[in-house]
C-alpha atoms as a PDB file:
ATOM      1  CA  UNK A   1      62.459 169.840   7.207  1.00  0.00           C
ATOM      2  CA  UNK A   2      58.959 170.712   8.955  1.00  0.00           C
ATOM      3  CA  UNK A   3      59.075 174.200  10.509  1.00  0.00           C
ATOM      4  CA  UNK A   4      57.384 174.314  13.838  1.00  0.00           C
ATOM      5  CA  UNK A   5      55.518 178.002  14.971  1.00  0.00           C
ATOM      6  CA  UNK A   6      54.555 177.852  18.049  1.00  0.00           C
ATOM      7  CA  UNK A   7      51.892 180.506  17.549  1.00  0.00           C
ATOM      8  CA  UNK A   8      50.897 178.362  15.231  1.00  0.00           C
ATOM      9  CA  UNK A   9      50.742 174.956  16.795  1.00  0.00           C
ATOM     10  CA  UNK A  10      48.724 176.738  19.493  1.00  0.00           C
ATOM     11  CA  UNK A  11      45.592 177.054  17.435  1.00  0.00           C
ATOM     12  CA  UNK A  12      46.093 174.188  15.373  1.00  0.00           C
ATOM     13  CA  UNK A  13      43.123 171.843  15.084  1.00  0.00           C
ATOM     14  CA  UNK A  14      40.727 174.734  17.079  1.00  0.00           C
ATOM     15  CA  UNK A  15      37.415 175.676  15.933  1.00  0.00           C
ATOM     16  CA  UNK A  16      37.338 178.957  15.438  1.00  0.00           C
ATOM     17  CA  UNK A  17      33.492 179.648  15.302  1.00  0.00           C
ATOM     18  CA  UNK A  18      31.567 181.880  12.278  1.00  0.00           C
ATOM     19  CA  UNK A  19      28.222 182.700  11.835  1.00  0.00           C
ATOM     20  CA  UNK A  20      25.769 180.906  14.046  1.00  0.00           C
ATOM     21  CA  UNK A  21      26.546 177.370  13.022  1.00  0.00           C
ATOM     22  CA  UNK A  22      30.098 177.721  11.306  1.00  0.00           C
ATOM     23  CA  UNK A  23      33.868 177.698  11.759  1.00  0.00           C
ATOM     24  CA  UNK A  24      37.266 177.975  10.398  1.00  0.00           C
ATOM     25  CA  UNK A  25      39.705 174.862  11.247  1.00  0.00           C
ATOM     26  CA  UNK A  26      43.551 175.380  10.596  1.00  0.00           C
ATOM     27  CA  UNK A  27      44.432 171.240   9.817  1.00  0.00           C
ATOM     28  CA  UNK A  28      48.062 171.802   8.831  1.00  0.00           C
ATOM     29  CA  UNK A  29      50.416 174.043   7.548  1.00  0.00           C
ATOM     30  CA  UNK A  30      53.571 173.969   5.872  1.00  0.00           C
ATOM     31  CA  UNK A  31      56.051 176.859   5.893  1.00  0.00           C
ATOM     32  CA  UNK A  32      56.593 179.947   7.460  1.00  0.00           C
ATOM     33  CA  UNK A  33      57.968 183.713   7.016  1.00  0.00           C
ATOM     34  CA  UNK A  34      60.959 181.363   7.526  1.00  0.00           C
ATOM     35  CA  UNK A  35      60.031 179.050   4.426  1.00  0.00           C
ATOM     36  CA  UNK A  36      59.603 182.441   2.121  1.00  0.00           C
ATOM     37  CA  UNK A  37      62.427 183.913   2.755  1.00  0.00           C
ATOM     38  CA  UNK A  38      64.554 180.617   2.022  1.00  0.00           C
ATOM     39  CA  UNK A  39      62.957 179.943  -1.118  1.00  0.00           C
ATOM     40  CA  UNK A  40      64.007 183.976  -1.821  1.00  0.00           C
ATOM     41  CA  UNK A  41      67.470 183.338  -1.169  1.00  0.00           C
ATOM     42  CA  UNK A  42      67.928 179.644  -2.658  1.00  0.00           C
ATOM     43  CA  UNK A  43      70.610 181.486  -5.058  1.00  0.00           C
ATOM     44  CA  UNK A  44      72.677 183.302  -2.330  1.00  0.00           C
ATOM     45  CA  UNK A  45      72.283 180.618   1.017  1.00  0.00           C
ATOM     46  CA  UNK A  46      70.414 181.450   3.890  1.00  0.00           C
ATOM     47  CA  UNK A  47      73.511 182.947   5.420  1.00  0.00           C
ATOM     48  CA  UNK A  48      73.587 185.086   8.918  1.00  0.00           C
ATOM     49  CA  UNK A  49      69.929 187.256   7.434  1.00  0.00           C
ATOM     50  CA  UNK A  50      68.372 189.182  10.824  1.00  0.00           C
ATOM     51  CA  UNK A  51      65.177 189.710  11.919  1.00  0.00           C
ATOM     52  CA  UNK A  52      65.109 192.873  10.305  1.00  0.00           C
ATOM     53  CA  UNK A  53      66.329 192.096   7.009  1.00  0.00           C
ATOM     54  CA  UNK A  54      63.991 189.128   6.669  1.00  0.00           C
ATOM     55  CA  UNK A  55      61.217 191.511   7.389  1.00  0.00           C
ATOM     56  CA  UNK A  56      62.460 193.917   4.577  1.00  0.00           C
ATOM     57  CA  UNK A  57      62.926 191.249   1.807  1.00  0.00           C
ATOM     58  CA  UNK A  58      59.287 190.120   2.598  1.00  0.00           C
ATOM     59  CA  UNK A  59      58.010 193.736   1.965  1.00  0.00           C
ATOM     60  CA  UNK A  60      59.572 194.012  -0.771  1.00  0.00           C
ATOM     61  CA  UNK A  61      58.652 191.026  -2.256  1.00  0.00           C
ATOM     62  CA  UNK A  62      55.032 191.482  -1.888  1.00  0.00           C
ATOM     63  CA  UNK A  63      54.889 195.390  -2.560  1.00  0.00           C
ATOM     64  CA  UNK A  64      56.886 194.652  -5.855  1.00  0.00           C
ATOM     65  CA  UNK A  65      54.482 191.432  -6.803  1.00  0.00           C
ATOM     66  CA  UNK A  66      57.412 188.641  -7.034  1.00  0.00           C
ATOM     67  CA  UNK A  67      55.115 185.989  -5.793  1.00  0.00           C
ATOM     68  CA  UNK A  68      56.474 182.665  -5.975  1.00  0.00           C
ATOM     69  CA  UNK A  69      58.241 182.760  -2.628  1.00  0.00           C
ATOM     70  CA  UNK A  70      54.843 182.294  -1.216  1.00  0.00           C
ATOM     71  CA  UNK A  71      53.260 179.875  -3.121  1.00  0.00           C
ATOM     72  CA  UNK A  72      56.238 177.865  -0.494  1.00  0.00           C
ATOM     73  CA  UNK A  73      53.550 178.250   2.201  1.00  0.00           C
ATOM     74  CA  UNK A  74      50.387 175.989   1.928  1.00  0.00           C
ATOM     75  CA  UNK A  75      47.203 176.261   4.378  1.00  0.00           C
ATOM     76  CA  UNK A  76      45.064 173.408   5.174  1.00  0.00           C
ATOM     77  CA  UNK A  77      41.187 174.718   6.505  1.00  0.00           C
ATOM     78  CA  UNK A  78      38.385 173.115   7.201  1.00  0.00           C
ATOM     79  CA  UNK A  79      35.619 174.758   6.857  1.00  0.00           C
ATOM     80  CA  UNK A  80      32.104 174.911   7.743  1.00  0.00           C
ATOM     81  CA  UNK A  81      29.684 177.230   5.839  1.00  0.00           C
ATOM     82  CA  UNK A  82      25.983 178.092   4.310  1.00  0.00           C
ATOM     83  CA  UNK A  83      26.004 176.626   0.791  1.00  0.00           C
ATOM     84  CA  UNK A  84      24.867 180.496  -0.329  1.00  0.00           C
ATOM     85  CA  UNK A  85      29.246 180.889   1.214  1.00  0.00           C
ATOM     86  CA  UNK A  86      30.597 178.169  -0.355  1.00  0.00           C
ATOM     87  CA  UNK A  87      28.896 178.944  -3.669  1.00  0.00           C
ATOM     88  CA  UNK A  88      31.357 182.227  -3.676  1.00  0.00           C
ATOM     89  CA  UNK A  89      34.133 180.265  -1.811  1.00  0.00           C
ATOM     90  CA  UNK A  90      34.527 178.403  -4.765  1.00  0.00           C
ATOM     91  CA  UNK A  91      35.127 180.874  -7.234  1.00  0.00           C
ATOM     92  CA  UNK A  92      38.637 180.773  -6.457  1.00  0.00           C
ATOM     93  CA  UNK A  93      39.322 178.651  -8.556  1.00  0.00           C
ATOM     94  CA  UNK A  94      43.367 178.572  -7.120  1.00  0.00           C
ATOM     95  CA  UNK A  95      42.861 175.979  -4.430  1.00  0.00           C
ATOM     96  CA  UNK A  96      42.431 172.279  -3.533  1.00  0.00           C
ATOM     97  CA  UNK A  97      38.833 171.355  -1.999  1.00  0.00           C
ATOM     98  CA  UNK A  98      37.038 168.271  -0.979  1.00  0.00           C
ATOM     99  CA  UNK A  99      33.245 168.900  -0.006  1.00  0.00           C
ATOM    100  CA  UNK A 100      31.201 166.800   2.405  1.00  0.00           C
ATOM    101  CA  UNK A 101      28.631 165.152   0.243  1.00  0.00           C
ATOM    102  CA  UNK A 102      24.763 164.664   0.348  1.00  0.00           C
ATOM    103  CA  UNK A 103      24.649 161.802  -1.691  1.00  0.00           C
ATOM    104  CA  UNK A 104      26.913 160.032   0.863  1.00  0.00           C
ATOM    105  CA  UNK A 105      25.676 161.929   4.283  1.00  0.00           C
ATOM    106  CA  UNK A 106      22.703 162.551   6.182  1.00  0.00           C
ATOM    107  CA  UNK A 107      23.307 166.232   5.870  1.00  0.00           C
ATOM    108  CA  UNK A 108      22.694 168.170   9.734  1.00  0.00           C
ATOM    109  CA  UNK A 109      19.097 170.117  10.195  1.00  0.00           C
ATOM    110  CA  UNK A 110      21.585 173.332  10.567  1.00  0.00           C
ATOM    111  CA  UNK A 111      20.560 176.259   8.634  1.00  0.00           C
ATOM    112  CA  UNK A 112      21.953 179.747   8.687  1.00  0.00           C
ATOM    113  CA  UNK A 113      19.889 182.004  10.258  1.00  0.00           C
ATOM    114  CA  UNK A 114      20.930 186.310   9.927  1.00  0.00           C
ATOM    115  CA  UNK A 115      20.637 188.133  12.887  1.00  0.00           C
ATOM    116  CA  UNK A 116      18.269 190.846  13.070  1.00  0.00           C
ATOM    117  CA  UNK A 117      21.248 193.699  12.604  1.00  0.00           C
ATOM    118  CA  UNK A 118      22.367 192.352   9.327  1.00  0.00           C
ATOM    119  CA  UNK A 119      18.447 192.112   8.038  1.00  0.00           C
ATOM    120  CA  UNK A 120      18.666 195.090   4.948  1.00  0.00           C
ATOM    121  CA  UNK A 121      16.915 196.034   2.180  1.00  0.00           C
ATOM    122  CA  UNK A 122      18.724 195.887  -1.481  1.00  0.00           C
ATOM    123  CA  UNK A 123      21.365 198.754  -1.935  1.00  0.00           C
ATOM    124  CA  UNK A 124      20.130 200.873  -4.743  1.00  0.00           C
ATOM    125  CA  UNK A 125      23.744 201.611  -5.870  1.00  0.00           C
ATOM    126  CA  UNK A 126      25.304 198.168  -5.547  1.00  0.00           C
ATOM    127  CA  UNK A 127      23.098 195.493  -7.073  1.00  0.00           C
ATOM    128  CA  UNK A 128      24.524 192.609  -5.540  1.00  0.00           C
ATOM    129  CA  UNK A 129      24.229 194.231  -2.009  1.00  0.00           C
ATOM    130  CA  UNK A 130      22.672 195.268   0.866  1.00  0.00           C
ATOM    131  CA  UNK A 131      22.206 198.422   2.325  1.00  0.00           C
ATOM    132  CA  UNK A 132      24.243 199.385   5.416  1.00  0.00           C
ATOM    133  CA  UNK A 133      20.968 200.630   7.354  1.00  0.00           C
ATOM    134  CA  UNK A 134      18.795 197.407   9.241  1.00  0.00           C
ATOM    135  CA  UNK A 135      15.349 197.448   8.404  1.00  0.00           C
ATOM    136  CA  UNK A 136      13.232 198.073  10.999  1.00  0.00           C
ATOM    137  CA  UNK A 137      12.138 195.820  14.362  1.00  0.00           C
ATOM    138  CA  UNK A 138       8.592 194.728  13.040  1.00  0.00           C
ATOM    139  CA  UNK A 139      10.260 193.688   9.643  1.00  0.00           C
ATOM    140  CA  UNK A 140      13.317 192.299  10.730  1.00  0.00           C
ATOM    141  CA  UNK A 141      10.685 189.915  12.719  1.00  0.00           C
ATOM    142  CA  UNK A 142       8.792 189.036   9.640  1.00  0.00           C
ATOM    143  CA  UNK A 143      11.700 188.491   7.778  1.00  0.00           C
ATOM    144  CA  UNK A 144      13.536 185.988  10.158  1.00  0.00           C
ATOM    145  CA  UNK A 145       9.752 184.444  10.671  1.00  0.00           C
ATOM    146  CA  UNK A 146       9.677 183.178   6.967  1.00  0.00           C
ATOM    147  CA  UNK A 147      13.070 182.071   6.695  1.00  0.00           C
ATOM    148  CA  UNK A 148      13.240 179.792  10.251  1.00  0.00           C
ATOM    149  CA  UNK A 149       9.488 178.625   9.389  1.00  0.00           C
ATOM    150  CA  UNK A 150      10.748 177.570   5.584  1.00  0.00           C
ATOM    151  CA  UNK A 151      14.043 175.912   6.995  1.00  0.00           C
ATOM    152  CA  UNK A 152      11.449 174.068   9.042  1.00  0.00           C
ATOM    153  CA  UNK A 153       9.106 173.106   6.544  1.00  0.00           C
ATOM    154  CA  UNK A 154      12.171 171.775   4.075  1.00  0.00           C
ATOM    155  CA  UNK A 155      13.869 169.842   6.957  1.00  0.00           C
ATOM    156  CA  UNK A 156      10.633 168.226   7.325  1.00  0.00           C
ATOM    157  CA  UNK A 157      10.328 167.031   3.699  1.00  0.00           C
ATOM    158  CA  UNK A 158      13.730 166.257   3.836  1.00  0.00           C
ATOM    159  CA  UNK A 159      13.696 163.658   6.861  1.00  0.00           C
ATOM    160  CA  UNK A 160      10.115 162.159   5.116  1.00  0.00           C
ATOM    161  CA  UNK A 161      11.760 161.717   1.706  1.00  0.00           C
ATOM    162  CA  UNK A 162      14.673 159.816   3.868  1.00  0.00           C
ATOM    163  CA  UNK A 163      12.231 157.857   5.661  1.00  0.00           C
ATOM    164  CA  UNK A 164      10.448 156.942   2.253  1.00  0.00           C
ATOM    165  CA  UNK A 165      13.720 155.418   1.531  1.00  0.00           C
ATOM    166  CA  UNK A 166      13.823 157.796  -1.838  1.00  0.00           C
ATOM    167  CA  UNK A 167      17.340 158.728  -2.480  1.00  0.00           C
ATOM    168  CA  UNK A 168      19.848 160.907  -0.523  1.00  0.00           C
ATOM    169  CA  UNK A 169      20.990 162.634  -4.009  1.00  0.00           C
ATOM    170  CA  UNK A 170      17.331 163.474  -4.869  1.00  0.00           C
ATOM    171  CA  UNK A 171      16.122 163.716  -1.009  1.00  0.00           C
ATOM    172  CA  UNK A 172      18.843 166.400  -0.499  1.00  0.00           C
ATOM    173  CA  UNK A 173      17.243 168.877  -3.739  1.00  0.00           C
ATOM    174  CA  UNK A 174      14.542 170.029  -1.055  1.00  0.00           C
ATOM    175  CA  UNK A 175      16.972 171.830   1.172  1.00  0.00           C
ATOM    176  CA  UNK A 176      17.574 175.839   0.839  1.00  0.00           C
ATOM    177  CA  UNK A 177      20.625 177.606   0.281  1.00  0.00           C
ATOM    178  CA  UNK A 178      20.884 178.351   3.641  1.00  0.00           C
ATOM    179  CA  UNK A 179      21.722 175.059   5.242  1.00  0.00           C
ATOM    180  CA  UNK A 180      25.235 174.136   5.964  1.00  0.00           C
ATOM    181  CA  UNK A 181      28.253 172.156   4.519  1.00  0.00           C
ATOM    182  CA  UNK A 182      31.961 171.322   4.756  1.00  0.00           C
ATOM    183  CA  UNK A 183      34.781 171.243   3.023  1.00  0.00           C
ATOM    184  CA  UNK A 184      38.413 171.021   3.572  1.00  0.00           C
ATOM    185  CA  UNK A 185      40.305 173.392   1.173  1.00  0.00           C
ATOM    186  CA  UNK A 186      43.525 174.142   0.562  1.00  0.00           C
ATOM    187  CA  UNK A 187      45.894 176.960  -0.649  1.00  0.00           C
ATOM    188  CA  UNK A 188      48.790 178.566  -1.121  1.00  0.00           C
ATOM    189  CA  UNK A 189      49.716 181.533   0.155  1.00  0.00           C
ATOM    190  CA  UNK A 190      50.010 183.973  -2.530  1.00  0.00           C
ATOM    191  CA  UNK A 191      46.386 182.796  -3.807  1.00  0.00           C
ATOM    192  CA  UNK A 192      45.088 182.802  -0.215  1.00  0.00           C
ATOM    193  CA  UNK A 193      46.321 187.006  -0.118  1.00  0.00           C
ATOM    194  CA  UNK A 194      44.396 187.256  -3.057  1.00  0.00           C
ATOM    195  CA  UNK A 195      41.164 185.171  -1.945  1.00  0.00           C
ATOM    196  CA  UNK A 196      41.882 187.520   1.779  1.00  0.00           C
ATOM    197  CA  UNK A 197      41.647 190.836  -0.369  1.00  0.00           C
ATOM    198  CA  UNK A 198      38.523 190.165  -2.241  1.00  0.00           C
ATOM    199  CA  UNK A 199      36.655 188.575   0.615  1.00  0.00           C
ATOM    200  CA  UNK A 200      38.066 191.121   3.373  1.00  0.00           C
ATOM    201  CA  UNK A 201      36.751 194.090   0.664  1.00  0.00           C
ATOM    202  CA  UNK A 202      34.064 196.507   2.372  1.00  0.00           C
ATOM    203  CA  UNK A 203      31.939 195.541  -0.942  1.00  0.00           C
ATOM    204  CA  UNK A 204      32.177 191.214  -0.232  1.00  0.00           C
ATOM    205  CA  UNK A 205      28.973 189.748   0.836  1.00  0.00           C
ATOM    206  CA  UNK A 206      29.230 190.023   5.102  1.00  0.00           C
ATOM    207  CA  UNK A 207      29.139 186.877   5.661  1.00  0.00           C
ATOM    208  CA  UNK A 208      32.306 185.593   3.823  1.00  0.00           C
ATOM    209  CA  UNK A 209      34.014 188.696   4.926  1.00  0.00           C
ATOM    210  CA  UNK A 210      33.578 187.013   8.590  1.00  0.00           C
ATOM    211  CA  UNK A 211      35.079 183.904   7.853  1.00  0.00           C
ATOM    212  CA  UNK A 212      38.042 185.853   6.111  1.00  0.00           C
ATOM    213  CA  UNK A 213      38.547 187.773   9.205  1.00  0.00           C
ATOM    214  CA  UNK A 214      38.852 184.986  11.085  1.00  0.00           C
ATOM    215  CA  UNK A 215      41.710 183.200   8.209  1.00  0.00           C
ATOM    216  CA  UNK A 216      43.404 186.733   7.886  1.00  0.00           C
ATOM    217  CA  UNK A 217      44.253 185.831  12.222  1.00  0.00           C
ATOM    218  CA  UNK A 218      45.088 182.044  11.337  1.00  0.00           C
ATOM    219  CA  UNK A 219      47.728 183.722   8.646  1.00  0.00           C
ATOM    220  CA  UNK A 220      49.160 186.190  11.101  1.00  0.00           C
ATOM    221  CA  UNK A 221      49.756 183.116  13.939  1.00  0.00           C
ATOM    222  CA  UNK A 222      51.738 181.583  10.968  1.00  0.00           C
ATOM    223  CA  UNK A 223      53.504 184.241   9.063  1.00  0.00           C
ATOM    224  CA  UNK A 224      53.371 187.172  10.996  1.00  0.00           C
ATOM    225  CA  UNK A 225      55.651 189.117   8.926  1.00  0.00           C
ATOM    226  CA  UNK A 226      53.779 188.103   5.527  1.00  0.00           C
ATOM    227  CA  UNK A 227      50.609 189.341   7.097  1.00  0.00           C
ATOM    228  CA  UNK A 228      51.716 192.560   8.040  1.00  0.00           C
ATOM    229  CA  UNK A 229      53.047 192.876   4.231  1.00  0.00           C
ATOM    230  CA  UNK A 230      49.981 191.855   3.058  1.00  0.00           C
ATOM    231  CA  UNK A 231      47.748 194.450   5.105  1.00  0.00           C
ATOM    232  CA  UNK A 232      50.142 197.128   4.260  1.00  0.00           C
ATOM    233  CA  UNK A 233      50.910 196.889   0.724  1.00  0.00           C
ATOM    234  CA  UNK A 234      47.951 194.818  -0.493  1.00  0.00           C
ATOM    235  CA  UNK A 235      45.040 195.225   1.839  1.00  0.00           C
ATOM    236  CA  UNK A 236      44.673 198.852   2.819  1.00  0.00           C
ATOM    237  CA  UNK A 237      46.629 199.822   0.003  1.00  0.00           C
ATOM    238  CA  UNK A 238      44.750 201.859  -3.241  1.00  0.00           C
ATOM    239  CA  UNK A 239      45.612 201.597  -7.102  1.00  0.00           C
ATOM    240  CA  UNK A 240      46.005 204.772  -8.975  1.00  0.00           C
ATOM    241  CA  UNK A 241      44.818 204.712 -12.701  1.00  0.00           C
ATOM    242  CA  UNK A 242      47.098 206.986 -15.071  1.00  0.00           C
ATOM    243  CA  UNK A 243      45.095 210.140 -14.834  1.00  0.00           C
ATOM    244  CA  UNK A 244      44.369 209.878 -11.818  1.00  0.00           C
ATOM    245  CA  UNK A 245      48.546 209.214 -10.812  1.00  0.00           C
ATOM    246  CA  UNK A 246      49.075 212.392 -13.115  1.00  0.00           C
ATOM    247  CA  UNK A 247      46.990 214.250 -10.634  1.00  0.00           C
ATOM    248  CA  UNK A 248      48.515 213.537  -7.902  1.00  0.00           C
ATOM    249  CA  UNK A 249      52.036 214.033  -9.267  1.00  0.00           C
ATOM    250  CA  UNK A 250      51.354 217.621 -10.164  1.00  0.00           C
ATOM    251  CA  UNK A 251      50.073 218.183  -7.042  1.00  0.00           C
ATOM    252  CA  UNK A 252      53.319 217.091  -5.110  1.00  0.00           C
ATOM    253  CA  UNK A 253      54.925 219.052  -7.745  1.00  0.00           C
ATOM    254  CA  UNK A 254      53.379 222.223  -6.893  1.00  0.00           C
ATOM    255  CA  UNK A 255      54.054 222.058  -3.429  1.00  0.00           C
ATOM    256  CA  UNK A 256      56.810 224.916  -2.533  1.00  0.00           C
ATOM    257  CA  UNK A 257      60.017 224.510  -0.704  1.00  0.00           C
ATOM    258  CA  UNK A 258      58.596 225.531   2.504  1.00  0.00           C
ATOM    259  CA  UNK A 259      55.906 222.384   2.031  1.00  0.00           C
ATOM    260  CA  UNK A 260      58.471 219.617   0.845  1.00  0.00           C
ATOM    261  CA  UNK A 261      61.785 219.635  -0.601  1.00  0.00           C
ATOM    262  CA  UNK A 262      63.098 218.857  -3.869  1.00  0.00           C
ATOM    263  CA  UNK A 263      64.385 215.904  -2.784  1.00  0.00           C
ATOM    264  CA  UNK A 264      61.623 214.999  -0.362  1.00  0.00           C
ATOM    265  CA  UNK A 265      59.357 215.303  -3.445  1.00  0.00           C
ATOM    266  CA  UNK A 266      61.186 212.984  -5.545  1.00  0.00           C
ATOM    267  CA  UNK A 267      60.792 210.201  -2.403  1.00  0.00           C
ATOM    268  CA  UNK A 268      57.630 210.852  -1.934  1.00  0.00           C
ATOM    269  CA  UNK A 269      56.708 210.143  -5.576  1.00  0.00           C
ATOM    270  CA  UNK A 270      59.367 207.365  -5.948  1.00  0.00           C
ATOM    271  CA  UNK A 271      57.543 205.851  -2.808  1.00  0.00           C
ATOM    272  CA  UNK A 272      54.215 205.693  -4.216  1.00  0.00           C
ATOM    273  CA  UNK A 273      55.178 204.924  -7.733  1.00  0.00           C
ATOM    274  CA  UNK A 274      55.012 207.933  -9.389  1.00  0.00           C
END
């Protein structure tokens, strides 16, 4: 049986715009929080399960990594994004995709174009980044000078190598990594958490990280109560390595009475895995 969410069917089939030329689409959907916790319970029965307890069982199935439950829930997106985007996009490797083709289509003179805040020089501890500071006004202007005068010049070729009748698939070649394409993908839900914590990580390229703000809201209008898992036991959550989990566990067990009890001390390390 198809599960209806209304929050859902309310932004179903809306562009959601990214960028200056892009967008996130939500096509379809199947499943729900509803649809997880089912496929959780498939042993037992749905029986009389609140609210509450549905909530609970979806923590704790995404805080203690039993995933299957959400690979129940599929997304459908179309998307529409630089090539420069869907050259990372595509690295996850986890999902269905069908990209709108040049040797097929006239692709649009639509390029992506940065705007002046997000103009930076290289990081010089992060080698595939950019610093957090803008560059300044006169070479910010310089900057988005050469790349609007180069989309020009390539759209140009483009369109004469068309009109030549040469090729699309060899006509196409000319065009930067900046222009834009299409593609509707599909995933899962457990792999989408996964793309949503890479791509929603301070260190992801900014540009991706704006479309995955924008599918982190399209997952909270259809599992509300998987979302709010995923932000608080994936998202803003931190992993410990051994040393540094020793560290922290003789610190908690320093602490005196007056600080924490025993038996607060044993939750508290129970609690984050200790």
């Amino acid at each position: 049986m198809h599960e209806i969410v209304e929050s859902a069917e309310a932004i179903l089939d809306r562009e959601f715009p990214v960028l200056d030329h892009g967008f996130v689409r939500l096509v379809d959907y199947m499943g729900s929080d509803k649809r997880i916790v089912q496929s959780a319970r498939v042993s037992y029965g749905e029986g009389t399960k609140t609210y509450r307890q549905d909530k609970g069982l979806i923590n704790y199935l995404i805080r203690n990594d039993h995933t299957s439950p959400l690979e129940q829930v599929v997304f459908t997106f179309h998307v529409k994004m630089p090539i420069f985007v869907a050259r990372q996009w595509v690295r996850h490797r986890t999902a269905r995709m069908n990209e709108i083709s040049g040797r097929y289509s006239v692709l649009k003179d639509e390029c992506y174009i940065p705007d002046r805040e997000h103009i930076a020089y290289q990081s010089e501890d992060n080698k595939q980044g950019r610093m957090n500071e803008a560059v300044d006004d006169e070479i910010a202007k310089r900057v988005l000078a050469i790349i609007s005068e180069h989309n020009e010049r390539t759209f140009e070729d483009y369109h004469e190598l068309l009109d030549m009748n040469i090729a699309r698939e060899l006509s196409r070649i000319e065009l930067p990594l900046s222009v834009y394409t299409e593609m509707y993908w599909q995933i899962d839900l457990h792999n989408l958490f996964h793309f949503l914590k890479l791509r929603l990580d301070s260190h992801a390229q900014y540009e991706i990280r704006e479309y995955a703000k924008v599918m982190l809201e399209i997952v909270k209008a259809v599992c509300p109560l998987a979302e709010e898992a995923f932000e608080n036991h994936i998202l803003h959550s931190v992993t410990l390595s051994k040393r540094e989990a020793d560290f922290v566990k003789s610190k908690i067990d320093s602490l005196d009475d007056s600080e924490l009890t025993e038996r607060e001390k044993e939750l508290l390390k129970d609690k984050l895995g200790l």
